[in-house]
Protein backbone atom coordinates (compact mmCIF):
# COMPACT_ATOMS: atom_id res chain seq x y z
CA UNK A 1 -16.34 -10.42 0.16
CA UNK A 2 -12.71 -8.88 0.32
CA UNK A 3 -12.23 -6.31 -2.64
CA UNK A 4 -8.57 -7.33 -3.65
CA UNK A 5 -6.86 -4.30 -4.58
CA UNK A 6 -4.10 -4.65 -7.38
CA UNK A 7 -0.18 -5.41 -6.72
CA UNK A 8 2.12 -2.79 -7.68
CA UNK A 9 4.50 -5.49 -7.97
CA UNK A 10 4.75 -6.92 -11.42
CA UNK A 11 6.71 -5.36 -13.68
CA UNK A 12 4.92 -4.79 -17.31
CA UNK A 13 6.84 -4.51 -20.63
CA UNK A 14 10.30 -3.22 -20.06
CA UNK A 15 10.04 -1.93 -24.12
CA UNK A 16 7.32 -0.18 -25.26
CA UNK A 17 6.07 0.97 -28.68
CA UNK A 18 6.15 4.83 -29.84
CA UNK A 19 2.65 4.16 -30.34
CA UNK A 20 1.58 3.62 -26.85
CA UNK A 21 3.61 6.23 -25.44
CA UNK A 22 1.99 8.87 -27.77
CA UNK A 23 -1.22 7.64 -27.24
CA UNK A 24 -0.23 7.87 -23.46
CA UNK A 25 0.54 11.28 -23.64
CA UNK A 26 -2.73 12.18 -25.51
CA UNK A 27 -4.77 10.30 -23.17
CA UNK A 28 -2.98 12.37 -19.78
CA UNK A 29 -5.07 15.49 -20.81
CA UNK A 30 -7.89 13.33 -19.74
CA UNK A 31 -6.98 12.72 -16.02
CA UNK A 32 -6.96 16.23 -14.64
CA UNK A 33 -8.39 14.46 -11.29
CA UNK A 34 -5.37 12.67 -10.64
CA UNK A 35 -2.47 15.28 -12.14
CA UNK A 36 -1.80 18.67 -12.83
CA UNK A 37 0.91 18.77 -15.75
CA UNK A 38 3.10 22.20 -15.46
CA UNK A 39 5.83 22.86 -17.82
CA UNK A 40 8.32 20.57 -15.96
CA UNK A 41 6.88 18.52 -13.56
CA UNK A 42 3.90 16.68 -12.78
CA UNK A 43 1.90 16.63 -9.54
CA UNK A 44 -0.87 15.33 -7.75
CA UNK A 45 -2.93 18.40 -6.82
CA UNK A 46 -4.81 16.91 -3.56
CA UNK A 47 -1.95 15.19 -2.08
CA UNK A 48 0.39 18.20 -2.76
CA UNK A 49 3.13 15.85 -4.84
CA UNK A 50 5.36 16.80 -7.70
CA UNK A 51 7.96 15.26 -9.50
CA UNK A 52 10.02 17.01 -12.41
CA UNK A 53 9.19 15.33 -15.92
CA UNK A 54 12.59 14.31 -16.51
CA UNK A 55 15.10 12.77 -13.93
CA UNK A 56 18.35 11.42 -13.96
CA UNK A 57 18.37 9.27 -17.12
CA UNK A 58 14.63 8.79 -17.39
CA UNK A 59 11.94 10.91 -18.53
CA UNK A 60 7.88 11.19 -17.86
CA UNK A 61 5.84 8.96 -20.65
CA UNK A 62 2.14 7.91 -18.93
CA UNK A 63 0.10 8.75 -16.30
CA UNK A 64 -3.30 8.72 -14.89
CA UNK A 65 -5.20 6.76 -12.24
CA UNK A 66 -4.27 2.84 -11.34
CA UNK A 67 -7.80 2.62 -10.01
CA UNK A 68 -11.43 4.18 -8.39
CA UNK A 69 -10.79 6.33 -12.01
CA UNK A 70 -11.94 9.83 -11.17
CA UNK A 71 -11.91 10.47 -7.76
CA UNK A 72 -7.27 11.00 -7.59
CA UNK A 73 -6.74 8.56 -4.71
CA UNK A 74 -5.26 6.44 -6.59
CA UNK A 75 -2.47 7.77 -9.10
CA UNK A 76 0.48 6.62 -11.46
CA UNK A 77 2.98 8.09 -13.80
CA UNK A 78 5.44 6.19 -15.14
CA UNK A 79 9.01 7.00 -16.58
CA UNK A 80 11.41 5.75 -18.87
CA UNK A 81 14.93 5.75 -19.96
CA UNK A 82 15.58 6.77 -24.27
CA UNK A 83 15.99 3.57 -25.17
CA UNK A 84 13.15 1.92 -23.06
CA UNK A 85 15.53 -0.36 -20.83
CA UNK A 86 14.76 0.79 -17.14
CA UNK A 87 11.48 1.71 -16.34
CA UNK A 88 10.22 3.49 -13.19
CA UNK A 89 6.77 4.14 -11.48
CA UNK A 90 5.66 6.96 -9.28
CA UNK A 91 2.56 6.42 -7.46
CA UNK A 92 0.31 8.64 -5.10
CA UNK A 93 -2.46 6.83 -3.65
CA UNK A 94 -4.31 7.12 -0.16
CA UNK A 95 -5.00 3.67 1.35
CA UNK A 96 -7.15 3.99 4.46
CA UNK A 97 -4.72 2.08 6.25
CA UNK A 98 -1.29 4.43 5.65
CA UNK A 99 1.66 2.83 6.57
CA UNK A 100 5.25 3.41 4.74
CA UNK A 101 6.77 0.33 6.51
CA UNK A 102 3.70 -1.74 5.79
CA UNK A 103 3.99 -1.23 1.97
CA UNK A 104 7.80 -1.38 1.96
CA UNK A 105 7.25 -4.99 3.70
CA UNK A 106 4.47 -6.35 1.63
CA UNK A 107 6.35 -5.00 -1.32
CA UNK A 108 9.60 -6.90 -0.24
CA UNK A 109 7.78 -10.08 0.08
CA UNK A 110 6.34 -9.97 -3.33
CA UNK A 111 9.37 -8.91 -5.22
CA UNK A 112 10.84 -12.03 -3.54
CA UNK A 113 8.19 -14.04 -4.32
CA UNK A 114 8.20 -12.55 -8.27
CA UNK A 115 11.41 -12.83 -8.80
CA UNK A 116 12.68 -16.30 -7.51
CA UNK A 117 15.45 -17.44 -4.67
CA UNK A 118 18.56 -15.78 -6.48
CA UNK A 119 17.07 -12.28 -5.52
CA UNK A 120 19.34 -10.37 -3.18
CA UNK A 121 18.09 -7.24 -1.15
CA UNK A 122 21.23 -5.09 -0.71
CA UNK A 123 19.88 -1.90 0.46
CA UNK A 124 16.51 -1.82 3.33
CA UNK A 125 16.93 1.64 5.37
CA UNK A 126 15.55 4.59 6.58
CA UNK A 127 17.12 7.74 4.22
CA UNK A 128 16.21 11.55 3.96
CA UNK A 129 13.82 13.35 2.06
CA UNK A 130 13.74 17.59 0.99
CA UNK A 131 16.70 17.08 3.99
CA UNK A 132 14.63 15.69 6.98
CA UNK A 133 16.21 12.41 8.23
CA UNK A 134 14.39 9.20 7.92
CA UNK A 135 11.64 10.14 5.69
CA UNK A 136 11.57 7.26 3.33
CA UNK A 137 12.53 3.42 3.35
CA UNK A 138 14.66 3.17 0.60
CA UNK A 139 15.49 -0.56 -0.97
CA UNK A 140 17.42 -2.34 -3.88
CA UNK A 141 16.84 -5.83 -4.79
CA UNK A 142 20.03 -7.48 -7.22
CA UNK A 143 19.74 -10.55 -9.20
CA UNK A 144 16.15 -10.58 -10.00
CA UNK A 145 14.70 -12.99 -12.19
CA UNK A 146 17.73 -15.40 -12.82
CA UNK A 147 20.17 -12.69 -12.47
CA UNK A 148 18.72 -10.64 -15.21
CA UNK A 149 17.10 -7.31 -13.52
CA UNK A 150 17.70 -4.81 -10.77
CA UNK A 151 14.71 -3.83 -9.14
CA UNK A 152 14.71 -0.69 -6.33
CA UNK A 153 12.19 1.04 -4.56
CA UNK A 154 11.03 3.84 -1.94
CA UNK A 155 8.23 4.34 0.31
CA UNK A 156 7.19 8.02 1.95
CA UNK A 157 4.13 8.96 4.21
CA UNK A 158 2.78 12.09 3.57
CA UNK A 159 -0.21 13.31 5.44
CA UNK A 160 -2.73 10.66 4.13
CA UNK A 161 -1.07 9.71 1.91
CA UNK A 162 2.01 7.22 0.72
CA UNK A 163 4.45 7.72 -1.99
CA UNK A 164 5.49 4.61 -3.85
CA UNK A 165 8.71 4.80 -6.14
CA UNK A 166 9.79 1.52 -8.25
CA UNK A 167 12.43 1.75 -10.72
CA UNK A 168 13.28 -1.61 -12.50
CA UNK A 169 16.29 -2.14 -15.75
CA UNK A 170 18.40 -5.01 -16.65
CA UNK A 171 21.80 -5.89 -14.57
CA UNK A 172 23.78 -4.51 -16.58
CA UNK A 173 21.73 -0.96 -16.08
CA UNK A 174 22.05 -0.99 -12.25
CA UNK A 175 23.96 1.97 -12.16
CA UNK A 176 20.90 3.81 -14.27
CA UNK A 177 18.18 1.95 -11.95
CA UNK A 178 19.67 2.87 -8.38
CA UNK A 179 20.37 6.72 -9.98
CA UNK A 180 16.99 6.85 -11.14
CA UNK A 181 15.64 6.06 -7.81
CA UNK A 182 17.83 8.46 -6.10
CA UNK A 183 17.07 10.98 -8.19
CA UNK A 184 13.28 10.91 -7.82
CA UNK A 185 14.03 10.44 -3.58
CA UNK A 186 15.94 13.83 -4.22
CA UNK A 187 13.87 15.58 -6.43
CA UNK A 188 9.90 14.61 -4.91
CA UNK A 189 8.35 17.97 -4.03
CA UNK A 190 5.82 17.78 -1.03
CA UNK A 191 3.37 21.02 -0.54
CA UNK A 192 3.60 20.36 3.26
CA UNK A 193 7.11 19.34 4.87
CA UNK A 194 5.46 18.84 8.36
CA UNK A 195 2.94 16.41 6.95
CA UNK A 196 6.08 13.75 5.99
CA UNK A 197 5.97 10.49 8.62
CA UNK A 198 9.52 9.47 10.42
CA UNK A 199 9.36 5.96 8.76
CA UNK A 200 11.76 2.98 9.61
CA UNK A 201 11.31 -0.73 8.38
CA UNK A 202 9.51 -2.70 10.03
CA UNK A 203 10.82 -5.09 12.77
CA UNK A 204 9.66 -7.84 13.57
CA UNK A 205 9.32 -11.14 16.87
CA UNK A 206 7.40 -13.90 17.61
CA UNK A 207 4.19 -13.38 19.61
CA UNK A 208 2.93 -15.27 22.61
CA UNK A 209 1.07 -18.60 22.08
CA UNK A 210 -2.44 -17.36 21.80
CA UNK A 211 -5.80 -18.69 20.91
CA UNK A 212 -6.37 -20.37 18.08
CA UNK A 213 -9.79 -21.65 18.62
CA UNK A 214 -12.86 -19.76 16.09
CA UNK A 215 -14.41 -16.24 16.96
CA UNK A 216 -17.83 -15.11 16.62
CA UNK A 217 -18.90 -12.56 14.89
CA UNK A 218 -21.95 -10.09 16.30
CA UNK A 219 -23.66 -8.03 13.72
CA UNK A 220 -23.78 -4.59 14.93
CA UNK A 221 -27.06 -3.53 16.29
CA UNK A 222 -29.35 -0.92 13.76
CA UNK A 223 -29.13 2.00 15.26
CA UNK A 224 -25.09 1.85 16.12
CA UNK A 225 -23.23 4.44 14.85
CA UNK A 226 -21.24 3.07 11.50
CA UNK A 227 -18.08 4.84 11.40
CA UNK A 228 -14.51 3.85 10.54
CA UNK A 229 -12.00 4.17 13.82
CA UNK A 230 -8.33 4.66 13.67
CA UNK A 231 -6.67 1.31 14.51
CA UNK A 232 -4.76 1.40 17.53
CA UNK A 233 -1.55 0.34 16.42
CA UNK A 234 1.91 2.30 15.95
CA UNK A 235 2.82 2.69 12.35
CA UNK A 236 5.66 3.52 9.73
CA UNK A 237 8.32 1.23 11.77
CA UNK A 238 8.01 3.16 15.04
CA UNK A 239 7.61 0.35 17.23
CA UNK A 240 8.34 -3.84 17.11
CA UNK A 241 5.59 -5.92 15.68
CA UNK A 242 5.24 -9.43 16.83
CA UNK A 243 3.64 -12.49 14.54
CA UNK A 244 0.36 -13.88 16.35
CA UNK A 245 0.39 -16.31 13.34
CA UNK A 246 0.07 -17.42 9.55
CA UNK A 247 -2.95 -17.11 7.58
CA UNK A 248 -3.10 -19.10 4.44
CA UNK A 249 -5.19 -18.67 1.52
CA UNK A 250 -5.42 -19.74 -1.84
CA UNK A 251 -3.35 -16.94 -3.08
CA UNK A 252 -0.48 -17.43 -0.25
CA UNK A 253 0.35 -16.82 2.98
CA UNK A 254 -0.24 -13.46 5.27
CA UNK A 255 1.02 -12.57 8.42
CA UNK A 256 -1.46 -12.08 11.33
CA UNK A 257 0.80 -8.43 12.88
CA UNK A 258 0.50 -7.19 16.60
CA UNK A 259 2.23 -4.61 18.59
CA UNK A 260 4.87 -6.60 20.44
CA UNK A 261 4.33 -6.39 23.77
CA UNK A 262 -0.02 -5.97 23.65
CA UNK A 263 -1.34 -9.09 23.78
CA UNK A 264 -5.07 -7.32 24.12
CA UNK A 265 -3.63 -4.76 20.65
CA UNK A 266 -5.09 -4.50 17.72
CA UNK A 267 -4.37 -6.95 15.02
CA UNK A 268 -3.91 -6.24 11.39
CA UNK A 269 -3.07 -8.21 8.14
CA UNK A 270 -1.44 -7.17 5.50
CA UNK A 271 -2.69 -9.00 2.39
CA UNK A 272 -0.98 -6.56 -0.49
CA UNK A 273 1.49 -3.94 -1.21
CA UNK A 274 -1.32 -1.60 -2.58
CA UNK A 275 -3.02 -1.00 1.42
CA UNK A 276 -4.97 -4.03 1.83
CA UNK A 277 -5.41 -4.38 5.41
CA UNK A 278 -7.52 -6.30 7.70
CA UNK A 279 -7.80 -5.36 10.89
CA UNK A 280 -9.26 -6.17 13.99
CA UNK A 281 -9.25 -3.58 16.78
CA UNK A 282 -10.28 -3.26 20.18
CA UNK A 283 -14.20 -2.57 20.10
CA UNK A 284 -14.53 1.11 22.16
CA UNK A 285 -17.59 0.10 23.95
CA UNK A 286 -18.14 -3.76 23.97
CA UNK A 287 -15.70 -6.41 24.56
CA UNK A 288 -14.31 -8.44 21.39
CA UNK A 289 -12.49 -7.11 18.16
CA UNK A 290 -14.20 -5.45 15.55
CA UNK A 291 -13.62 -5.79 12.02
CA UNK A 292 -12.93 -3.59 9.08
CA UNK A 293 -11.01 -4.00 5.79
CA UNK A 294 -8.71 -1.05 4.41
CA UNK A 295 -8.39 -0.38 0.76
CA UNK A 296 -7.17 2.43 -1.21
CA UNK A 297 -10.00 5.67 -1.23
CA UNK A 298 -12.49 2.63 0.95
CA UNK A 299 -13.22 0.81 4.10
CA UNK A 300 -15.36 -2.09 4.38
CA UNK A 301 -17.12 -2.08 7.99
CA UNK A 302 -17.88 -5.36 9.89
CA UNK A 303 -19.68 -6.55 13.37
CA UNK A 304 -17.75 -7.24 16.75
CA UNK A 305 -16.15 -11.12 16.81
CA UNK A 306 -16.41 -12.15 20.77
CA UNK A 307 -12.52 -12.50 20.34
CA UNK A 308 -9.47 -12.28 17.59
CA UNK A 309 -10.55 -14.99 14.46
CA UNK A 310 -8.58 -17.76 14.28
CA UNK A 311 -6.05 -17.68 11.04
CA UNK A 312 -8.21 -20.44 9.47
CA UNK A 313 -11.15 -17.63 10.06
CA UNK A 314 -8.83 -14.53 8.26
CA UNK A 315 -8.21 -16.74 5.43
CA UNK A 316 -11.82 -17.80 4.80
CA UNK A 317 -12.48 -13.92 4.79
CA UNK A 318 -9.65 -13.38 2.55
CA UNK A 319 -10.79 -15.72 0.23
CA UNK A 320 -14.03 -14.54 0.71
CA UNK A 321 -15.42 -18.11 1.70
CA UNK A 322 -16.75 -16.75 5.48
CA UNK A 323 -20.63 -16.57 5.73
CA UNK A 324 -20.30 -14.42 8.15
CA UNK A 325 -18.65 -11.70 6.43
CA UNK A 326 -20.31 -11.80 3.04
CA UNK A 327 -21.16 -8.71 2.83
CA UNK A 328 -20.41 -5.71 4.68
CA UNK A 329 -22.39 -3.60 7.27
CA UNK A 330 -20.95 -0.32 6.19
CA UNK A 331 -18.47 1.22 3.72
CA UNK A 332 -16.67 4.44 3.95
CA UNK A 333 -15.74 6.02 0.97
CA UNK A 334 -12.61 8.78 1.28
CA UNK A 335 -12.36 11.58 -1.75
CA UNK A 336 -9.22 12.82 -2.14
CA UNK A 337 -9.78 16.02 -0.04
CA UNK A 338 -10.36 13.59 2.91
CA UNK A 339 -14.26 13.60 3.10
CA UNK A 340 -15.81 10.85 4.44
CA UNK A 341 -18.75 9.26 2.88
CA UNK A 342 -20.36 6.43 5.51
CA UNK A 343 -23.34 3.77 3.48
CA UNK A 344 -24.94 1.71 5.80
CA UNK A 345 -25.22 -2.01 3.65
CA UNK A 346 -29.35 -3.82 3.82
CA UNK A 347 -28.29 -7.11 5.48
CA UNK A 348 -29.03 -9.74 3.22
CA UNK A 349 -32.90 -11.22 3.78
CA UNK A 350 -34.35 -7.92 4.35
């Protein structure tokens, strides 16, 4: 069954209580896995991030670890302005699937999906970051909800790694919420320059008609190596992705992606703007498309189908209705110093 990883979408609270955000601060001793408080910045050791505590107008209240609690793949801190109006999020996780224009897209789509028809992107482009051109996809949304927020974000591809920024105030803030993002684009520290992607948003075209008849799925054999492979697919915008078709599920609709142009390419599907990826790649040694799901810190290893699924297929494994996935052969499990840990599944019956 598809783990669904959590949306970094939906904005919480916009005030919160002196209460939480002490207790906040007591509790960020406890996540030493995740961050590694100096006197004026906060970073995530294994990834080699830092931000200063305070920036712009808004200043370091919370952080710790969004998710797989312990083992810093998956990290937070949040900000705030004095008075609690705009409200930003810095996150450092490692999806197994890393890709800056990926989670700029999927984020896109939900904010317009959150925040209703009146929502107007006015900014979507490449800008710099530490002064290297095109190292982030920055993005500000207007009119959110009814008019009533601003909403901006930034996406950065470090190593293994991707940098989420989210910054969110009412209208009447935007000057505060656009600065704020800015200012943590300007002032995010990376260990490793060389490690930052080239990242452009994603383009997109229509693919070639192609078969939409059902796939089959071939366990793989015992004694067949279970290890994840790199899909074979150009990332973080650098070349034109083509729609092979809509999946829908109970929870919405998801775009089956393709490398325009490779109509034998690998195949992915974006189902979330936290890494959530299926994808189905080329199998190295046997003819059909194997399948494995990306999550943040995981992947979920699958057989060989004889050809690409049908969408009516992807969204019975989305929803997790397909008896033929219903449980996985194999999961890797990343740490954050990039150590792989492969654990081959019983299949069910024996």
């Amino acid at each position: 069954m598809l783990m669904r990883a959590r949306t970094r979408t939906m904005i919480s609270t916009l005030l919160l209580s002196a209460g939480l955000m002490f207790a906040a601060h007591a509790h960020a001793a406890d996540e030493a896995e995740a961050w590694l408080p100096t006197q004026s910045a906060i970073r995530a050791p294994a990834a080699g991030i830092a931000l200063p505590q305070t920036i712009a107008n808004l200043s370091l209240t919370k952080s710790g670890e969004a998710s797989n609690g312990g083992r810093a793949v998956d990290n937070y801190a949040q900000y705030l302005s004095e008075d609690g109006a705009v409200q930003a999020t810095l996150y450092v996780y490692m999806p197994t699937y890393a890709d800056a224009a990926l989670a700029a897209y999927m984020t896109d789509k939900a904010i317009m999906e959150r925040f209703g028809t009146k929502t107007r992107r006015t900014a979507y482009a490449s800008v710099p970051v530490a002064g290297q051109p095109d190292r982030a996809i920055r993005a500000v949304y207007d009119d959110a909800a009814d008019g009533a927020l601003t909403t901006a974000a930034a996406f950065v591809h470090a190593g293994r790694w991707v940098v989420k920024l989210r910054v969110t105030g009412p209208t009447e803030r935007r000057a505060d919420v656009v600065a704020g993002l800015d200012g943590m684009l300007a002032a995010l520290q990376v260990d490793d320059m060389a490690q930052l992607h080239p990242v452009a948003p994603a383009s997109f075209s229509a693919c070639p008609a192609s078969d939409a008849a059902d796939a089959r799925l071939t366990p793989a054999a015992p004694g067949d190596a279970a290890t994840p492979q790199d899909v074979r697919i150009p990332r973080d915008g650098k070349d034109r992705l083509c729609v092979r078709g809509k999946v829908v599920t109970a929870e919405g609709s998801f775009d089956m992606l393709q490398q325009a142009g490779q109509a034998n390419g690998a195949i992915i599907v974006p189902v979330d703007d936290s890494g959530t990826v299926l994808a189905f790649d080329p199998a190295q040694d046997a003819r059909g498309y194997r399948l494995s799901i990306h999550m943040v810190g995981q992947t979920d290893l699958y057989g060989t189908y004889d050809k690409v699924p049908s969408p009516a297929q992807v969204a019975a494994i989305i929803d997790g209705k397909d008896p033929q996935t219903a449980q996985a052969e194999a999961v890797a499990a990343y740490a954050a110093n990039g150590n792989v840990t492969v654990s081959r599944l019983p299949r069910a019956g024996h």
